[in-house]
Protein backbone atom coordinates (compact mmCIF):
# COMPACT_ATOMS: atom_id res chain seq x y z
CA UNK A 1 43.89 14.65 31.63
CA UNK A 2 46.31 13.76 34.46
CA UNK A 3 43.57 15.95 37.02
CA UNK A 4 40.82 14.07 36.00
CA UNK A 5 42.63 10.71 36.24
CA UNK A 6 43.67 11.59 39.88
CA UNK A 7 40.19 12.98 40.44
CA UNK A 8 38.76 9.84 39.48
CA UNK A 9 41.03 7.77 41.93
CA UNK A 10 40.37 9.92 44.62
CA UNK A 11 36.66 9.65 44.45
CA UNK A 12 37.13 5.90 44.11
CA UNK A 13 39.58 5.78 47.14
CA UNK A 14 36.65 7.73 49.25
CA UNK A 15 33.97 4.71 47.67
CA UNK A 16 36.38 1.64 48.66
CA UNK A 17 37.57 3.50 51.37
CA UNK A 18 34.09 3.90 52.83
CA UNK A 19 32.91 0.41 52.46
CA UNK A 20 34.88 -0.04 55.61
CA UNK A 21 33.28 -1.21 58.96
CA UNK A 22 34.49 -1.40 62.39
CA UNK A 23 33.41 -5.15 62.14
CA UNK A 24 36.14 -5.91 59.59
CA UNK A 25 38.88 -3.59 60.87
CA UNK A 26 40.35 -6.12 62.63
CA UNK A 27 40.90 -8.66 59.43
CA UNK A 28 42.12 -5.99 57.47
CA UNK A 29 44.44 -4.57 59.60
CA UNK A 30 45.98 -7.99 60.17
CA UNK A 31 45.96 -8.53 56.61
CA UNK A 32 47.95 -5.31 55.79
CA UNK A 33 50.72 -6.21 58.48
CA UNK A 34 54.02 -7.77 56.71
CA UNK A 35 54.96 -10.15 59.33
CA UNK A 36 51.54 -11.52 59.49
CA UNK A 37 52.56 -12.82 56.24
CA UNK A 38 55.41 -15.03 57.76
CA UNK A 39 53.96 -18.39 57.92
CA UNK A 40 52.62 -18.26 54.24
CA UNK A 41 56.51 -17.60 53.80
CA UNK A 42 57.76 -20.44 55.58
CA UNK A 43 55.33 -22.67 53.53
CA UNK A 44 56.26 -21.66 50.51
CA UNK A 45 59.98 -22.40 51.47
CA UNK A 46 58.98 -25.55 52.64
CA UNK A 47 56.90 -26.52 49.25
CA UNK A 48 60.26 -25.59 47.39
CA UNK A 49 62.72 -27.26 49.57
CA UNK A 50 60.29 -30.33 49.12
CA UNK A 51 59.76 -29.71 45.15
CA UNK A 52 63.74 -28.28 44.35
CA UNK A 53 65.72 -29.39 46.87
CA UNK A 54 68.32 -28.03 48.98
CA UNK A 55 70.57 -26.36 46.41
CA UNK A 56 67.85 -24.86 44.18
CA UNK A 57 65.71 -24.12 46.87
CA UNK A 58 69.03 -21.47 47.94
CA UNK A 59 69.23 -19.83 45.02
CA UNK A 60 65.11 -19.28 45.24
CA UNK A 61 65.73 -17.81 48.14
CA UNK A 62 68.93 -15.51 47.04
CA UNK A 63 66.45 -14.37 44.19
CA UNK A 64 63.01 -13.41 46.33
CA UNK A 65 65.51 -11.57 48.57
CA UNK A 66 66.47 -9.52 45.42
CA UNK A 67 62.95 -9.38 44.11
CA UNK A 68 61.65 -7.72 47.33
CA UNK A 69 64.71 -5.28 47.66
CA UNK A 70 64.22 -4.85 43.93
CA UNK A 71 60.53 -3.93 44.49
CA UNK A 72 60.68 -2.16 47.36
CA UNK A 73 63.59 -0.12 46.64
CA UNK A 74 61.72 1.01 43.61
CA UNK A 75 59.07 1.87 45.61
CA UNK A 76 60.60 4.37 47.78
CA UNK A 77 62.44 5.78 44.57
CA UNK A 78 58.73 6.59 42.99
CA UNK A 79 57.79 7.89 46.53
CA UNK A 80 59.95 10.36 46.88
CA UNK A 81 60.78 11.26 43.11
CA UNK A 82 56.70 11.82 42.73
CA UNK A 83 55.90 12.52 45.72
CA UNK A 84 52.07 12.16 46.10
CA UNK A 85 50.61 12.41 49.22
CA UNK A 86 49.11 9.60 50.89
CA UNK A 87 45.25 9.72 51.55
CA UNK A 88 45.59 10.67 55.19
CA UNK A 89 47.85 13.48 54.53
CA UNK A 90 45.56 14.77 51.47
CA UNK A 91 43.62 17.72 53.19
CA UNK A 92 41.64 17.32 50.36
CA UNK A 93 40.15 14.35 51.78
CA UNK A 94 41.98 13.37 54.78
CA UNK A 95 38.77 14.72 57.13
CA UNK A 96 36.65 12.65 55.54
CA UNK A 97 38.15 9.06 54.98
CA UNK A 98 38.48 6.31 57.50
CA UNK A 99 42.19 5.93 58.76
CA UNK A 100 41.93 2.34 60.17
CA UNK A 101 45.47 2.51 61.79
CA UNK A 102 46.53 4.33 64.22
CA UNK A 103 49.11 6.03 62.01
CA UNK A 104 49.14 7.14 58.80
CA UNK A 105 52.53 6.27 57.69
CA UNK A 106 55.33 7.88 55.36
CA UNK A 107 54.11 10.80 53.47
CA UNK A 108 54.04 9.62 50.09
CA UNK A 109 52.36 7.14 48.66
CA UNK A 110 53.01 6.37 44.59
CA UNK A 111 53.21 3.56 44.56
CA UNK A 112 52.28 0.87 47.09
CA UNK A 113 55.31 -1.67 48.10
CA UNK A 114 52.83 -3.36 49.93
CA UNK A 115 50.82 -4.23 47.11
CA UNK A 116 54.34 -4.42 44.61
CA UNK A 117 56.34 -7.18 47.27
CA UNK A 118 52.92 -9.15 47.88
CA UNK A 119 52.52 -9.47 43.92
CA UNK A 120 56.21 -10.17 43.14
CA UNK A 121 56.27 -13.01 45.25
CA UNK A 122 52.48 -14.06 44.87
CA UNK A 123 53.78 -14.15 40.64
CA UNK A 124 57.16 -15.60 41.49
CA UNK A 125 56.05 -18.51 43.30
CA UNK A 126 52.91 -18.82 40.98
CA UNK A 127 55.63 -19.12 38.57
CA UNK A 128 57.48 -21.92 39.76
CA UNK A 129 54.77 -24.00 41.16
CA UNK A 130 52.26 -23.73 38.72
CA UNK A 131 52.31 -27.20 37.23
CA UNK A 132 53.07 -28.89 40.33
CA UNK A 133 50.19 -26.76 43.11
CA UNK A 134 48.15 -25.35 41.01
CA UNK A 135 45.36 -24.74 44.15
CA UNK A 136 49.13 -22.98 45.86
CA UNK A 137 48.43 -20.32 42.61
CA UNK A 138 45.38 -19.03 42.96
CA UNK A 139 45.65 -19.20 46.99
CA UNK A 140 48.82 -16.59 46.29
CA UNK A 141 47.24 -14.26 43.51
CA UNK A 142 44.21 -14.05 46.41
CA UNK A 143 46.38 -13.36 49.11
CA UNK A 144 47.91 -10.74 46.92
CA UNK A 145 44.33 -9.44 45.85
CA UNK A 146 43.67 -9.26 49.55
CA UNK A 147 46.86 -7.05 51.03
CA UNK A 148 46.71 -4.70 48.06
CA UNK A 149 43.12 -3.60 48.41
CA UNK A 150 43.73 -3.54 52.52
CA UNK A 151 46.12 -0.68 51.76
CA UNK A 152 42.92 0.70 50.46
CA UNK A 153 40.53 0.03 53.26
CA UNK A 154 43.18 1.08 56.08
CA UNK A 155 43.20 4.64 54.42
CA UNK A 156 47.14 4.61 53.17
CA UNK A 157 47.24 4.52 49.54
CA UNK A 158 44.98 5.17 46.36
CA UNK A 159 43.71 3.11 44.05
CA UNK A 160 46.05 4.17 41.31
CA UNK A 161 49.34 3.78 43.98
CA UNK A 162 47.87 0.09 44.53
CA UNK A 163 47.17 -0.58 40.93
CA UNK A 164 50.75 0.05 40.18
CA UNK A 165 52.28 -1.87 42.56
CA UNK A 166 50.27 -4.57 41.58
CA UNK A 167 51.39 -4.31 38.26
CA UNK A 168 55.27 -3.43 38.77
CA UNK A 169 55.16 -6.55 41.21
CA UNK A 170 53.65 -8.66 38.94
CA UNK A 171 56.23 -7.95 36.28
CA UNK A 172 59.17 -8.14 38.78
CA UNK A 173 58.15 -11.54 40.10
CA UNK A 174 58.22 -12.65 36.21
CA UNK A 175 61.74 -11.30 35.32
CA UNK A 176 63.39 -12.61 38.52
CA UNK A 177 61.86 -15.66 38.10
CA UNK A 178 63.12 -16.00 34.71
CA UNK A 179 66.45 -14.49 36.23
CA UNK A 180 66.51 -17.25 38.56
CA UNK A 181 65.93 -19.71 35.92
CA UNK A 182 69.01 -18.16 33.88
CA UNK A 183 71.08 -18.26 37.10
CA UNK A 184 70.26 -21.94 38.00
CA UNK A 185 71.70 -23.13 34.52
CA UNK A 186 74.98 -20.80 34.61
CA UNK A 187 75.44 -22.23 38.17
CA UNK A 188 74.63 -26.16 37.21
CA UNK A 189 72.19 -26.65 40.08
């Protein structure tokens, strides 16, 4: 069962993975970069000083920095306790994928903390502006969409390792949101 199911991902890794073109290298390789995501950062900490204020708007930020240590942390533990190999270090398959970047990365790959911080704070933030931008909401959950699947397309991570982190970031973005909900009424803000 568990064969098949990674069987299955791989050949759909080689399928997504070869969709790739040199023509949209370029956008997915900025995509996939962290710090490219800065601005939409400073936005959304703008949009929540503007819709919290200053107090509330610190304990947001006390709580994404816990959600993204959270997230990534778990990560590395399911990296290295699991240990799958990423893609480009799969001689399986590894000569016949496209690795977009110039290097591969760490060795293991279950499961993507690219696509688990992108969702966490893509759901967080969903979260807490959904009655007041609701355009902000589906503008995150594409952005999200969009750096998960570039793990994909650059040749780093399977399906399945992107699937998870989609999922485990989706559920961490709801529990520290509601965490940060808890801790804005024990702390009177």
């Amino acid at each position: 069962m568990i064969e098949t199911l990674v069987e299955w991902d791989r050949e759909l890794f080689l399928f997504l993975n070869g969709l790739g073109t040199e023509t949209w290298d370029s956008f997915w390789l900025f995509t996939t970069r962290s710090k490219n995501s800065i601005p939409l950062y400073a936005v959304l900490l703008f949009l929540t000083y503007r819709y919290l204020g200053l107090k509330k708007t610190l304990v947001v930020i006390v709580a994404i920095a816990l959600l993204i240590t959270a997230t990534d942390q778990l990560s590395n533990f399911f990296k290295y306790g699991i240990r799958r190999l990423r893609p480009c270090h799969d001689s399986d398959i590894s000569g016949i994928m496209r690795l977009v970047k110039s290097y591969c990365g760490g060795k293991f790959a279950y499961f993507s903390a690219h696509a688990a911080n992108s969702f966490a704070v893509a759901s967080f933030f969903s979260l807490l502006f959904i009655k007041k931008y609701r355009v902000l909401v589906i503008l995150l959950m594409v952005w999200a969409c969009l750096v998960a699947y570039s793990r994909i397309y650059i040749g780093v991570h399977f399906p399945l390792d992107v699937l998870t982190g989609m999922l485990v970031g989706s559920f961490f973005g709801w529990l520290f949101f509601r965490l940060h909900i808890f801790a804005q009424s024990k702390i009177g803000v």
